[in-house]
N, C-alpha and C. Protein backbone atom coordinates (compact mmCIF):
# COMPACT_ATOMS: atom_id res chain seq x y z
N UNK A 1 115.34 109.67 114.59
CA UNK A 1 114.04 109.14 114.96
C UNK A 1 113.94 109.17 116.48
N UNK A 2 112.62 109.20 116.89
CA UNK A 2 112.18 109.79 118.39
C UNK A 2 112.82 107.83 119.14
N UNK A 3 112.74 108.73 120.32
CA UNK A 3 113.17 106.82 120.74
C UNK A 3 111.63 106.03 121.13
N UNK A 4 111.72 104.59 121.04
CA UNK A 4 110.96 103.79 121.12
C UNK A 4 110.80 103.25 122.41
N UNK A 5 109.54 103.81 122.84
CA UNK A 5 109.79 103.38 124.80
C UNK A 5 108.31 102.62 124.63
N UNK A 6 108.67 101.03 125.45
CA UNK A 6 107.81 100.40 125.40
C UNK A 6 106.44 100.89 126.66
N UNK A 7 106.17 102.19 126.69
CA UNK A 7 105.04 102.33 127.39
C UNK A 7 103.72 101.56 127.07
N UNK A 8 102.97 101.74 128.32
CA UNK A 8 101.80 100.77 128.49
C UNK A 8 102.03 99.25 128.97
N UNK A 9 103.44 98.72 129.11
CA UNK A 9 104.08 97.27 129.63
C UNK A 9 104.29 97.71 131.12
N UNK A 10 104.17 96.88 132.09
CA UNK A 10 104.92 97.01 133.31
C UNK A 10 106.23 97.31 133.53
N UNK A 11 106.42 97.96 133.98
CA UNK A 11 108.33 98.56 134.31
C UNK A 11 108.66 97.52 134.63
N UNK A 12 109.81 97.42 134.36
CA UNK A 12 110.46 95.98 134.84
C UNK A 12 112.05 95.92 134.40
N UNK A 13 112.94 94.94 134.91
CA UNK A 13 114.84 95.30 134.44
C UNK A 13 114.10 94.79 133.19
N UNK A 14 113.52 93.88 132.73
CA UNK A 14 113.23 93.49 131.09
C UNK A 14 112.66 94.81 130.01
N UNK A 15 112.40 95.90 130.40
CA UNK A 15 112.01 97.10 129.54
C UNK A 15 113.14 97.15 128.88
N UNK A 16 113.07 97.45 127.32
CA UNK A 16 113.98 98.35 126.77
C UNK A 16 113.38 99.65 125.79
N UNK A 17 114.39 100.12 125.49
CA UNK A 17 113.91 101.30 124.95
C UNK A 17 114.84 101.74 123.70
N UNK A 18 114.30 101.63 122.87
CA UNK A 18 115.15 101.91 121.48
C UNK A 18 114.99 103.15 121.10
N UNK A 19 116.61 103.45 120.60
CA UNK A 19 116.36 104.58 119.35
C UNK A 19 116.76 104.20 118.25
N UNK A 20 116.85 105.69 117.49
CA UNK A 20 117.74 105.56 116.15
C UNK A 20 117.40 104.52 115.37
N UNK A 21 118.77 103.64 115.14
CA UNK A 21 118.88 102.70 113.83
C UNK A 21 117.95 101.80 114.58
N UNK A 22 117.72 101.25 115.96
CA UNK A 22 117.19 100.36 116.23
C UNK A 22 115.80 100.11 116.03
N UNK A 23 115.62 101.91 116.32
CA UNK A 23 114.03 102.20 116.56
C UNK A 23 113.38 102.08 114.70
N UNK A 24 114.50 102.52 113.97
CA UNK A 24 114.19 102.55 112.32
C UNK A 24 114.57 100.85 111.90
N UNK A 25 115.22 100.29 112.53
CA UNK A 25 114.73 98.61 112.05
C UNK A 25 113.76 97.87 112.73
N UNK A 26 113.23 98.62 113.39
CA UNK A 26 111.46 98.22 113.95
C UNK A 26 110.61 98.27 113.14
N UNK A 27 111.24 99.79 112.74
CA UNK A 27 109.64 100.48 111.65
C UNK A 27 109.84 99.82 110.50
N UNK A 28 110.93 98.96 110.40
CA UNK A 28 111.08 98.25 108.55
C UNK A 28 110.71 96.89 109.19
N UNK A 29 110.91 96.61 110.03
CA UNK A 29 110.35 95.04 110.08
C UNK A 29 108.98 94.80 110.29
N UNK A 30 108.35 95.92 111.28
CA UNK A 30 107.03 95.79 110.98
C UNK A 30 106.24 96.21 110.21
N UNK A 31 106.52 97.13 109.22
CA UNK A 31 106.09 97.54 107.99
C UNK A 31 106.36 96.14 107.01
N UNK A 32 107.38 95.51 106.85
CA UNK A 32 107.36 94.15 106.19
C UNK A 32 106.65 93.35 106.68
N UNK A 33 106.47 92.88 107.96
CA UNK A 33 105.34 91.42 108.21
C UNK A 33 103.97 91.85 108.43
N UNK A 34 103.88 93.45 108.28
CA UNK A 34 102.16 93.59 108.36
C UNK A 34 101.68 93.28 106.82
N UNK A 35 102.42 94.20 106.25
CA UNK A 35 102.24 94.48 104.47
C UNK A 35 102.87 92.73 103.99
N UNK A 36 102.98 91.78 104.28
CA UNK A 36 103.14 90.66 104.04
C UNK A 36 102.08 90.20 104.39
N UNK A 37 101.67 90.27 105.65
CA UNK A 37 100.17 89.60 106.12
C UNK A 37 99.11 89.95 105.21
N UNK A 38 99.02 91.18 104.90
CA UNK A 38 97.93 92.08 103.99
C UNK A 38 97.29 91.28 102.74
N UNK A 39 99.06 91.61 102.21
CA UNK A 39 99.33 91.01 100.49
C UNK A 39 98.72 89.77 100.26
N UNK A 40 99.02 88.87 101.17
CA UNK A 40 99.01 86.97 101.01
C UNK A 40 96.86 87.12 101.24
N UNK A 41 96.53 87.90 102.52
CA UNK A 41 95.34 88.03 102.97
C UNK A 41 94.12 88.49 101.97
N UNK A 42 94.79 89.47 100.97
CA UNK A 42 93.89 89.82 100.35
C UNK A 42 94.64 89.09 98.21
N UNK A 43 95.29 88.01 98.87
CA UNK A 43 95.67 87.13 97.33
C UNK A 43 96.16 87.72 96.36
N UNK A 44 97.27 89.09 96.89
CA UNK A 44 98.35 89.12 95.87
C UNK A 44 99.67 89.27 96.04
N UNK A 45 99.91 88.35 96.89
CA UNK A 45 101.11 87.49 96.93
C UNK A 45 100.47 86.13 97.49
N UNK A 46 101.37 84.93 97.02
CA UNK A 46 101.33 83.82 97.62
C UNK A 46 101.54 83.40 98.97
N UNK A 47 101.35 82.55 99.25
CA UNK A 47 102.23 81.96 101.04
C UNK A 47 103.46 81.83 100.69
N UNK A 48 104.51 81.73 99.81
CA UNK A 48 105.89 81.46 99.44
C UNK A 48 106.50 82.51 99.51
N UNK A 49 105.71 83.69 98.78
CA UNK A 49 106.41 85.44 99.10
C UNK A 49 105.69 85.81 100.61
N UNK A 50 104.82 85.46 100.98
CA UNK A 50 104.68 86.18 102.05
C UNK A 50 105.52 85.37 103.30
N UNK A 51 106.38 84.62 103.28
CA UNK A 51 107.16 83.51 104.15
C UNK A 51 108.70 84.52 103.86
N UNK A 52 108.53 84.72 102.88
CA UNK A 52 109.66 85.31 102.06
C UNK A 52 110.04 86.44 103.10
N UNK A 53 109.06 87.46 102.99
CA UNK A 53 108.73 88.63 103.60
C UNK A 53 108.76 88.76 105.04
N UNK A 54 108.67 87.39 105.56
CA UNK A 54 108.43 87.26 106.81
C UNK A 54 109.93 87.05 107.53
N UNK A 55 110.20 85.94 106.74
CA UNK A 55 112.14 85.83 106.77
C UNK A 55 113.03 87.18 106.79
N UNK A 56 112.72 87.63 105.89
CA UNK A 56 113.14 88.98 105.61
C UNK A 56 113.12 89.86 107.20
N UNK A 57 111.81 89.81 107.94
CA UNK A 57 111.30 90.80 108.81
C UNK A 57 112.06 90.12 110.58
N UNK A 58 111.96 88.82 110.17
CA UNK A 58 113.16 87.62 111.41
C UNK A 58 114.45 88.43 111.60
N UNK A 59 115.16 88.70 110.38
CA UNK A 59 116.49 88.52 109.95
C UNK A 59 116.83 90.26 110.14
N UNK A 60 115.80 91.18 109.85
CA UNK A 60 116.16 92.29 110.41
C UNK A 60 116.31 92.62 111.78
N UNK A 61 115.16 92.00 112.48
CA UNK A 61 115.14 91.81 114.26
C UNK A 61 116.66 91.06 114.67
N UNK A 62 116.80 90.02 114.11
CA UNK A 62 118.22 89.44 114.59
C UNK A 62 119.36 89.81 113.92
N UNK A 63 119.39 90.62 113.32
CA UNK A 63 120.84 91.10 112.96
C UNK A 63 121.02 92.65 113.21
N UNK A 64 119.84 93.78 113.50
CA UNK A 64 119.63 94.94 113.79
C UNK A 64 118.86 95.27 114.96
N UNK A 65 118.58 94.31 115.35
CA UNK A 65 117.97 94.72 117.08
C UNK A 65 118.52 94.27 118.15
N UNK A 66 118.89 94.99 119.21
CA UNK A 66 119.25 94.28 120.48
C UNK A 66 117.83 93.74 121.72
N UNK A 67 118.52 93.07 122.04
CA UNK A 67 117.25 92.62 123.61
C UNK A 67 116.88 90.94 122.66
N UNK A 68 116.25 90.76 124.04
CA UNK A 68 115.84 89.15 123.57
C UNK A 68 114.33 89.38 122.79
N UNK A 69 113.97 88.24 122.18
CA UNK A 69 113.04 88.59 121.48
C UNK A 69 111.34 88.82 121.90
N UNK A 70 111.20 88.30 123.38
CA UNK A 70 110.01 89.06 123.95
C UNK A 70 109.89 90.55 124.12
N UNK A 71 111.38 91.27 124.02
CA UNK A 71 111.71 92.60 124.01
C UNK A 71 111.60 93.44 122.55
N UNK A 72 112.15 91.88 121.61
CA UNK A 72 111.25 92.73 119.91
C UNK A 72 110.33 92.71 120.05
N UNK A 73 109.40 91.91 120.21
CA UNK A 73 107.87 91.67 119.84
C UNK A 73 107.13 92.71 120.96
N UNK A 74 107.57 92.86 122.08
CA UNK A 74 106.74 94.10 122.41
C UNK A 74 107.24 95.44 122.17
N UNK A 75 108.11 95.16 121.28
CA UNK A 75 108.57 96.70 120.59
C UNK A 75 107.65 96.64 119.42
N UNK A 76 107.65 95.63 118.47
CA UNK A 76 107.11 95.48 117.18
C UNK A 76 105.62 96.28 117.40
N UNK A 77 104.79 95.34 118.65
CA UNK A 77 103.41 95.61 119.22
C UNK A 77 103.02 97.34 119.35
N UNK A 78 104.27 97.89 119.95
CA UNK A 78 103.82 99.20 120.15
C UNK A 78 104.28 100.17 118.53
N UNK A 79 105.18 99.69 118.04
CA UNK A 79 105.08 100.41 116.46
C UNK A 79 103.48 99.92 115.55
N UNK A 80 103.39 98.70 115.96
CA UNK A 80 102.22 98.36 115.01
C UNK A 80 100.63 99.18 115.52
N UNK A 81 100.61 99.68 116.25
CA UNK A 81 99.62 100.60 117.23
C UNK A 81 99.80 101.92 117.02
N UNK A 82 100.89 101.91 116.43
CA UNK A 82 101.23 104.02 116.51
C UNK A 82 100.84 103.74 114.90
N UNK A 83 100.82 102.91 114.04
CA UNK A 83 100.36 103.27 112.86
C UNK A 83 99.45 102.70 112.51
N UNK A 84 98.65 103.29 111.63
CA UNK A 84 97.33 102.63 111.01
C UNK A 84 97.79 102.21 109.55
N UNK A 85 96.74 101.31 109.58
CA UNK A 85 96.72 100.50 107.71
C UNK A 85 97.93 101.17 106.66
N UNK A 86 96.83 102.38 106.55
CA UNK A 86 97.29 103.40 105.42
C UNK A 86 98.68 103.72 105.48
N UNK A 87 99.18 104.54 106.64
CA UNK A 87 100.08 104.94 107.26
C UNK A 87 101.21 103.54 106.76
N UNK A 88 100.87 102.31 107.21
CA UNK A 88 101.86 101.25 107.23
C UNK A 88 102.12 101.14 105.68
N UNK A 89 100.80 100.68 104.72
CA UNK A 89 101.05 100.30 103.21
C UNK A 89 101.95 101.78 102.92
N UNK A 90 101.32 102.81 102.97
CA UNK A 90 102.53 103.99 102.40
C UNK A 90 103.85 104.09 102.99
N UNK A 91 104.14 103.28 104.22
CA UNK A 91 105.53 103.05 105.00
C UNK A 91 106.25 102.17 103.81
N UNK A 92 105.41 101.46 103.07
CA UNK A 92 105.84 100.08 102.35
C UNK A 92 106.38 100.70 101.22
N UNK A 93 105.62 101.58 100.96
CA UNK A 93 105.63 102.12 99.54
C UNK A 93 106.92 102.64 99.41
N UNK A 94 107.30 103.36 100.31
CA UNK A 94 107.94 105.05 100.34
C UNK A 94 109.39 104.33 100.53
N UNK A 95 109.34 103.03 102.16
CA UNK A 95 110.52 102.64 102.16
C UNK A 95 110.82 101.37 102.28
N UNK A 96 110.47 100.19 101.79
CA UNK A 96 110.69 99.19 101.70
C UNK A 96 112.37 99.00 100.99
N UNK A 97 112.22 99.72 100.01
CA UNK A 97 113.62 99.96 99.45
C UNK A 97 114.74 100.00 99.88
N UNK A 98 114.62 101.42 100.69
CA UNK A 98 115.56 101.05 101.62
C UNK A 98 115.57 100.50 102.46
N UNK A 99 114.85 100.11 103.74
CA UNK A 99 114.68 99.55 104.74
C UNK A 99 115.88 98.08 104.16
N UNK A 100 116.32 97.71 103.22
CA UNK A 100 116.66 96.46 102.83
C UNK A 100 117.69 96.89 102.71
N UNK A 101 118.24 98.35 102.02
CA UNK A 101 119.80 98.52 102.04
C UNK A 101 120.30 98.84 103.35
N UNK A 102 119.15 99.49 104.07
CA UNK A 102 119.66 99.86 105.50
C UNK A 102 120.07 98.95 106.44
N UNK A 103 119.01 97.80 106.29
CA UNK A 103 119.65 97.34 107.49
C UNK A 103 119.74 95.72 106.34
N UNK A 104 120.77 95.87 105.97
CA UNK A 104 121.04 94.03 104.59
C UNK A 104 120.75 92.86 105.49
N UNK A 105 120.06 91.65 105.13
CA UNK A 105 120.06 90.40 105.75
C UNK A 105 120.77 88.97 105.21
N UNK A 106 121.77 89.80 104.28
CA UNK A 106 122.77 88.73 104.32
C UNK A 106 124.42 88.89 104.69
């Protein structure tokens, strides 16, 4: 996978820039807390699975990402911008599956 460069942020020693496994437990965590937001938003999942989902999307950032977490979340920000809706629910579809063996949260 291409690496993940937080362009459009101010340069700064706080930039990071992911690849690989890091840059592919981006694309599973934010493919989980968008398609969680969605599900609960449009009432088919509850607030209990979509908390679920959300835990799930915590636990990949802290056990598969490096940098502090203003450094996930403006990583998360720029994956959630390179994809649209569609693009994300068929991210869900295709790899939710794995995204869970890939990177395990227990």
């Amino acid at each position: 996978m291409a690496a993940l460069v937080l362009s459009g942020f101010p340069a700064t020693a706080q930039q990071k820039v992911y690849e690989g496994e890091e840059a592919a437990a981006l694309r599973c965590a934010n493919t989980m807390a968008f398609t969680a937001v969605a599900l609960e938003s449009s009432g088919r999942i509850g607030a209990v699975e979509k908390q679920v989902m959300l835990d799930i999307t915590i636990r990949i950032l802290a056990d598969h990402v490096t940098g502090t977490w203003a450094q996930k979340k403006a990583a998360l920000r720029v994956v959630r911008d390179r994809r649209d809706v569609v693009e994300t629910f068929e991210d869900f579809e295709r790899f939710a599956n794995q995204c869970l063996r890939q990177f395990p949260i227990n």
